[in-house]
N, C-alpha and C. Protein backbone atom coordinates (compact mmCIF):
# COMPACT_ATOMS: atom_id res chain seq x y z
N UNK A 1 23.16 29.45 -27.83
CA UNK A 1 21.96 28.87 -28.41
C UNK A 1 22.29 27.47 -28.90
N UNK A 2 21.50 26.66 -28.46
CA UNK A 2 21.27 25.19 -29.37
C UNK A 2 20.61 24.86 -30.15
N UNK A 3 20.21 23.90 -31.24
CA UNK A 3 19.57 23.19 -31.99
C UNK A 3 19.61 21.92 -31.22
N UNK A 4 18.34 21.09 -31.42
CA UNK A 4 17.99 19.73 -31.18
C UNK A 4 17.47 19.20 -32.00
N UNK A 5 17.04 17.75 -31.78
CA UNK A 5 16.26 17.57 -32.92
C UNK A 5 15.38 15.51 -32.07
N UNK A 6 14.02 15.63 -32.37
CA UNK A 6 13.50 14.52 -32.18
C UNK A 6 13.32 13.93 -33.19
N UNK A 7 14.17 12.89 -33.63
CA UNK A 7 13.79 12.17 -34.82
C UNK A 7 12.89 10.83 -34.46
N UNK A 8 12.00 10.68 -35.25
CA UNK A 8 10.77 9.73 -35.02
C UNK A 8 10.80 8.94 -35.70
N UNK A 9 10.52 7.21 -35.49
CA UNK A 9 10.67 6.03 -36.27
C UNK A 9 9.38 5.91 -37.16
N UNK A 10 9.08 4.64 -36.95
CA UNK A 10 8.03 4.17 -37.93
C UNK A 10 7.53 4.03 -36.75
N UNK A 11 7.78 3.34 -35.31
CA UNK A 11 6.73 2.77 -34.32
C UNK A 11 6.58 3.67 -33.80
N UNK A 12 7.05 5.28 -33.86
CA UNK A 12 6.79 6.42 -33.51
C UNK A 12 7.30 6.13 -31.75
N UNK A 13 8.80 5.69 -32.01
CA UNK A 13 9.56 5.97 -30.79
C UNK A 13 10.44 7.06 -31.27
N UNK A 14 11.17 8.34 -30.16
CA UNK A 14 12.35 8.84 -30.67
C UNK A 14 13.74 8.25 -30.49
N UNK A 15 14.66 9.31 -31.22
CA UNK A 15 15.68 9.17 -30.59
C UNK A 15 16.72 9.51 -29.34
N UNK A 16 17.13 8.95 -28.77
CA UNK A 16 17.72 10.01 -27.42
C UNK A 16 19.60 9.45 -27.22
N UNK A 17 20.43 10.27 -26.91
CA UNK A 17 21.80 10.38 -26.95
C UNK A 17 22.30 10.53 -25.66
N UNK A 18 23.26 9.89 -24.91
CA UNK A 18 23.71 9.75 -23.64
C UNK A 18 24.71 10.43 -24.13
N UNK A 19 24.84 11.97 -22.80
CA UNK A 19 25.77 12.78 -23.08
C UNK A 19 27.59 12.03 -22.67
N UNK A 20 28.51 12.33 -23.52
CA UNK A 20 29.83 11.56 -23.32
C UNK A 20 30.21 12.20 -21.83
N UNK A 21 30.90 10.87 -21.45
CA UNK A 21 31.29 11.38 -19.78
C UNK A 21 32.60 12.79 -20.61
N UNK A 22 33.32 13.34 -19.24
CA UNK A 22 34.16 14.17 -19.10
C UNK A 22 33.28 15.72 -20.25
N UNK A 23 32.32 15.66 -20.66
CA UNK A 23 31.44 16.82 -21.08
C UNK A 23 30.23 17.12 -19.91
N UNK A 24 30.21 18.39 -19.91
CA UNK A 24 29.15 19.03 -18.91
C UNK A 24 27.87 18.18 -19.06
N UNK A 25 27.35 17.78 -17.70
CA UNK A 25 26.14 17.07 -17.88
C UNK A 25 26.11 15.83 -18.22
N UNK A 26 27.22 15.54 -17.71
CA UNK A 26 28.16 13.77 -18.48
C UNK A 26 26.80 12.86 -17.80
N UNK A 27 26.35 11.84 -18.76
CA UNK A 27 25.46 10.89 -18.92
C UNK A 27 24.35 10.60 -18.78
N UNK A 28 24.25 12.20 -19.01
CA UNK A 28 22.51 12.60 -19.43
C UNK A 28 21.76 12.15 -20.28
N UNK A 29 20.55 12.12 -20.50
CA UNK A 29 20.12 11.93 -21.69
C UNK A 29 19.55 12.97 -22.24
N UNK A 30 19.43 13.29 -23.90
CA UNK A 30 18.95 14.18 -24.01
C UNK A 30 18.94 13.98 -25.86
N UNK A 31 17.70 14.61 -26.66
CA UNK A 31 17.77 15.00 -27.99
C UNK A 31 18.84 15.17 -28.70
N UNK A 32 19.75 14.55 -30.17
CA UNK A 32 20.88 14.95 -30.80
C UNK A 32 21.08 16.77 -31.12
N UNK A 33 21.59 16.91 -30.84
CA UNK A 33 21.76 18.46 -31.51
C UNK A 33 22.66 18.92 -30.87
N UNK A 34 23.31 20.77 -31.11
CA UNK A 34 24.22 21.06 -30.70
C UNK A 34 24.72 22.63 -30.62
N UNK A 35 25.64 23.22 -30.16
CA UNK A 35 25.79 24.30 -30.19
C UNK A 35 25.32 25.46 -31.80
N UNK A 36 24.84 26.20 -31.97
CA UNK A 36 24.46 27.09 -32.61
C UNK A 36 26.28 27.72 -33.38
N UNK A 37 26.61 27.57 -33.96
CA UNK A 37 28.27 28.74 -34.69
C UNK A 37 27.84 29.52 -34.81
N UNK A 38 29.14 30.68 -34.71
CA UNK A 38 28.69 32.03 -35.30
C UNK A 38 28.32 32.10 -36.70
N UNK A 39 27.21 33.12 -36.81
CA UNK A 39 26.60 33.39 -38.96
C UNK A 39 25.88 31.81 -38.82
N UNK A 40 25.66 31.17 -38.10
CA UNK A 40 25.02 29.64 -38.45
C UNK A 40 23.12 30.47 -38.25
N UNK A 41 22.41 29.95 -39.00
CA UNK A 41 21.12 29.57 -37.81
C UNK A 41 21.03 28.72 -37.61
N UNK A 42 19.23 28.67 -36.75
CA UNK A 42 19.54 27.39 -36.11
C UNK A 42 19.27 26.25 -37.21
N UNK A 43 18.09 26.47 -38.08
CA UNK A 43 18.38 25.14 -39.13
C UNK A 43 19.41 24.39 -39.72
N UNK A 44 20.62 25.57 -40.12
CA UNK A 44 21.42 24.79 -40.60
C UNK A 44 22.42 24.29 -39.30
N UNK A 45 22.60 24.52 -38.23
CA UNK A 45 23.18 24.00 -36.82
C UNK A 45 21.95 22.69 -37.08
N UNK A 46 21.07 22.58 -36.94
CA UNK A 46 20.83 21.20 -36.63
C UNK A 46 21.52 19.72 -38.07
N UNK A 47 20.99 20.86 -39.39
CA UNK A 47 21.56 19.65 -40.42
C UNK A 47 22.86 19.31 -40.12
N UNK A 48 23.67 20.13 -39.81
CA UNK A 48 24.79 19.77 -39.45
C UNK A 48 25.41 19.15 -38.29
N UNK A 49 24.52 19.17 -36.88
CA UNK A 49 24.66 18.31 -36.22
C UNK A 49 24.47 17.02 -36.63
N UNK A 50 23.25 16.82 -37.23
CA UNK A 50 22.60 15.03 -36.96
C UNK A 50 24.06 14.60 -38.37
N UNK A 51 24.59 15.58 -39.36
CA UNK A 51 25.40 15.12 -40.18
C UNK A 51 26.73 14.61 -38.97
N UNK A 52 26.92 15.34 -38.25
CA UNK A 52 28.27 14.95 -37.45
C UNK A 52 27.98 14.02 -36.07
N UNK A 53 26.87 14.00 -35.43
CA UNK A 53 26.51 12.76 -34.39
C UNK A 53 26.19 11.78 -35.06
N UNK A 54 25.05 11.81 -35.69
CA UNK A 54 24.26 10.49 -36.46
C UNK A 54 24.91 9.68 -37.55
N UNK A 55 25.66 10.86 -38.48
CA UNK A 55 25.93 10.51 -39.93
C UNK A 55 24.97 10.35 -40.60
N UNK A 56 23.41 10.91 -40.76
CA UNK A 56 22.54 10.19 -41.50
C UNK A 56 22.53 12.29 -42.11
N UNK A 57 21.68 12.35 -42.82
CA UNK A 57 21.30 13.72 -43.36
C UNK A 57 20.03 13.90 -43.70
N UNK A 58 19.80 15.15 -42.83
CA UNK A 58 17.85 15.75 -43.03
C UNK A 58 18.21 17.00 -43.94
N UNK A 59 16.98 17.30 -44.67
CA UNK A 59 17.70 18.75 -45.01
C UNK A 59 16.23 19.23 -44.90
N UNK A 60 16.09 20.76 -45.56
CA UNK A 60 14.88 21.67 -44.87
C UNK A 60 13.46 21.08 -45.21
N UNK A 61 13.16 20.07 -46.02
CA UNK A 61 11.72 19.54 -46.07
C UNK A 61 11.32 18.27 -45.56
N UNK A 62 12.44 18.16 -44.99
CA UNK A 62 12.11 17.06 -43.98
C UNK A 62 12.02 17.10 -42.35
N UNK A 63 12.24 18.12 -42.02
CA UNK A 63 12.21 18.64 -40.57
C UNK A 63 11.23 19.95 -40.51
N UNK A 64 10.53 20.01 -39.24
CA UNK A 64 9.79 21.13 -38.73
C UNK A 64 10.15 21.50 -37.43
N UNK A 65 10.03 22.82 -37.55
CA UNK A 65 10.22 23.67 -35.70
C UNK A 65 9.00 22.87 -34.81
N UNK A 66 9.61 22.34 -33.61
CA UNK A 66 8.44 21.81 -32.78
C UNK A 66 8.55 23.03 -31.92
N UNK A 67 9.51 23.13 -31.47
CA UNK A 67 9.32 24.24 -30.21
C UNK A 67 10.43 24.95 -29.87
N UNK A 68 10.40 25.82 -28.91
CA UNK A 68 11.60 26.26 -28.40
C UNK A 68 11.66 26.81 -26.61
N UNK A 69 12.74 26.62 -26.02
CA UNK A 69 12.61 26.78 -24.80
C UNK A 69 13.72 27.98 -24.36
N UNK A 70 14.00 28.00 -22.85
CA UNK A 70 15.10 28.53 -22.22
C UNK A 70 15.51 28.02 -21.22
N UNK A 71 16.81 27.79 -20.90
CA UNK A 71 16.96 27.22 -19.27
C UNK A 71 17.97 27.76 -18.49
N UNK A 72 17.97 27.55 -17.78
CA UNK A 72 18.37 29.04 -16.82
C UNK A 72 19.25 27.85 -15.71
N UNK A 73 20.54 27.98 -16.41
CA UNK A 73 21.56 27.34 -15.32
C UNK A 73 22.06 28.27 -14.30
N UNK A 74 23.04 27.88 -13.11
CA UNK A 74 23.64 28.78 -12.16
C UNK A 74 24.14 30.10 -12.68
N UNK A 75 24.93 30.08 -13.54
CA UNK A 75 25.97 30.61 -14.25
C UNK A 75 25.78 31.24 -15.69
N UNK A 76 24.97 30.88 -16.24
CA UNK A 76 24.16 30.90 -17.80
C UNK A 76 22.86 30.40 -18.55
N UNK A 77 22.49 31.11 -19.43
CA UNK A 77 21.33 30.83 -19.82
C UNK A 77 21.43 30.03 -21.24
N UNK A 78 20.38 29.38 -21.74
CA UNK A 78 20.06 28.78 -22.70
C UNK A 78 18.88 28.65 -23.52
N UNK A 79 19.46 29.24 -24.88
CA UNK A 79 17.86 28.90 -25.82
C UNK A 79 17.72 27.68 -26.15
N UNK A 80 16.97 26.83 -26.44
CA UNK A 80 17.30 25.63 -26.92
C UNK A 80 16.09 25.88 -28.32
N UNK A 81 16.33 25.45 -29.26
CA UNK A 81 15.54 24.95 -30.78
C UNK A 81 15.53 23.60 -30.74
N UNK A 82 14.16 23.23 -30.82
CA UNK A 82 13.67 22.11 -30.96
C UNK A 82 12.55 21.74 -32.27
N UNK A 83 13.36 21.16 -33.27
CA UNK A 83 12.81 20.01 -34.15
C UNK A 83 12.40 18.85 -34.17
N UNK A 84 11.49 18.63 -34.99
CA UNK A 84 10.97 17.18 -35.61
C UNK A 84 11.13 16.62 -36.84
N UNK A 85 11.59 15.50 -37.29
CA UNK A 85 12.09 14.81 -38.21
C UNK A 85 11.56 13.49 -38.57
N UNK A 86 10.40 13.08 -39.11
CA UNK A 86 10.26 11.35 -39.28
C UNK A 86 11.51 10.87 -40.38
N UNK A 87 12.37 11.57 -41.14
CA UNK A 87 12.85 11.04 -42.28
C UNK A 87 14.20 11.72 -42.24
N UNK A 88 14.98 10.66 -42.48
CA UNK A 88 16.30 11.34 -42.81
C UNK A 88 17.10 9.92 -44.24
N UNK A 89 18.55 10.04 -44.40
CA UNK A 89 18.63 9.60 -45.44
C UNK A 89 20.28 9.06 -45.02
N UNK A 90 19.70 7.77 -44.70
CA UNK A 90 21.52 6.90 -44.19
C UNK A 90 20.82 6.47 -42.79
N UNK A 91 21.76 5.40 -42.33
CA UNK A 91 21.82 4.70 -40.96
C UNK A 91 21.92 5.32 -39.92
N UNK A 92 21.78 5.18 -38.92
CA UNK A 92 22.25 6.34 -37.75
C UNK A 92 23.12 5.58 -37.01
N UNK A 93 23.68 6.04 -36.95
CA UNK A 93 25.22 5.25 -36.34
C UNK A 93 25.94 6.50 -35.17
N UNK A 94 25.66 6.38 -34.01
CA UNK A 94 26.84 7.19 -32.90
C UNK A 94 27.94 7.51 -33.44
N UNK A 95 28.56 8.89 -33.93
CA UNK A 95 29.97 8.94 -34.21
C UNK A 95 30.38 10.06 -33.48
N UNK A 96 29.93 9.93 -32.07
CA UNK A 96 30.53 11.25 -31.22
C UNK A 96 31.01 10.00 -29.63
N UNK A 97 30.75 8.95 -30.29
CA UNK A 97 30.70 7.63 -28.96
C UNK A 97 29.67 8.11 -27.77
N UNK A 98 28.76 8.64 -28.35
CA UNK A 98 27.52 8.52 -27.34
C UNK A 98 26.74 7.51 -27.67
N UNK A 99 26.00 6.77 -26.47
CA UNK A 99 24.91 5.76 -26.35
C UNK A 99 23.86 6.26 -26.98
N UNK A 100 22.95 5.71 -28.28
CA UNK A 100 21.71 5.69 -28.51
C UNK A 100 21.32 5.00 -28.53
N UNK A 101 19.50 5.86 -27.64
CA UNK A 101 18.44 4.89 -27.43
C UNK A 101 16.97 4.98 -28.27
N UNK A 102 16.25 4.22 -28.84
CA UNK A 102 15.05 4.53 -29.14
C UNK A 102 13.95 4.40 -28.21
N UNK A 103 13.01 5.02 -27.71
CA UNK A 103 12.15 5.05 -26.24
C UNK A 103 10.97 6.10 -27.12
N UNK A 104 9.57 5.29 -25.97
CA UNK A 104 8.61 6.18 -26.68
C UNK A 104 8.49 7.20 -25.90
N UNK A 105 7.87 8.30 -26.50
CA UNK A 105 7.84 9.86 -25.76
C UNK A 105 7.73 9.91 -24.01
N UNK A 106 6.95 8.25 -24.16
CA UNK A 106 6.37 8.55 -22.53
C UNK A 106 7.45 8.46 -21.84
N UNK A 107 8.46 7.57 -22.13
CA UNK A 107 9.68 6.89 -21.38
C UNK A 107 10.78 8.22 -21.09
N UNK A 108 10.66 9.20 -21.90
CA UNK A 108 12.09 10.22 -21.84
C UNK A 108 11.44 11.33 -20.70
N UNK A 109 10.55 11.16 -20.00
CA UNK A 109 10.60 11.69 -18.47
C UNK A 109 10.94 10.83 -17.39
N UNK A 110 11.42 9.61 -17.75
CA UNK A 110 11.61 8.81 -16.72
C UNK A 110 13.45 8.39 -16.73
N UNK A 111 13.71 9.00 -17.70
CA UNK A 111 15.49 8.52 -17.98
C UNK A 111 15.82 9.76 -17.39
């Protein structure tokens, strides 16, 4: 299981993260978030992602469940948890050396 998360500006672009080469799916793009730990849920898997990609910190009244999916690779399946965030608290700064981009909703079917 994953957590994600769309964090939203003021011009109401998101954010999006170019997956690091030599990781599965190397230079994808896709929502910050991340594997689910064991005893984790998924809320606290996401605060703790955007704490370890972004460095910035959301905590539970600043984020809402947008949605949730499944995807169905060769080999394995996937839940994915998907959040929304206009507000968090610190800079966002890459500290996993992935590329971030800000793009409006329309643009992240075309990357």
């Amino acid at each position: 299981m994953v957590s994600a998360i769309a964090l939203v500006d003021i011009d109401n672009k998101v954010l999006i993260a170019q997956r690091p080469k030599n990781k599965f799916m190397e230079s994808f793009w896709e929502f910050p978030g991340g594997k689910i730990e064991e005893n984790e849920s998924p809320n606290e898997c996401i605060v703790r992602e955007v704490r370890e990609e972004l460095g910035v910190d959301i905590n539970n009244s600043c984020f809402s469940p947008l949605t949730f999916t499944t995807f169905d690779y060769e080999d394995f399946s996937v839940i994915i948890f998907l959040y929304l965030s206009r507000e968090w608290e610190g800079f966002i700064k890459g500290k996993e050396n992935q590329n971030l981009k800000w793009v409006r909703p329309n643009e992240c079917l075309k990357i």
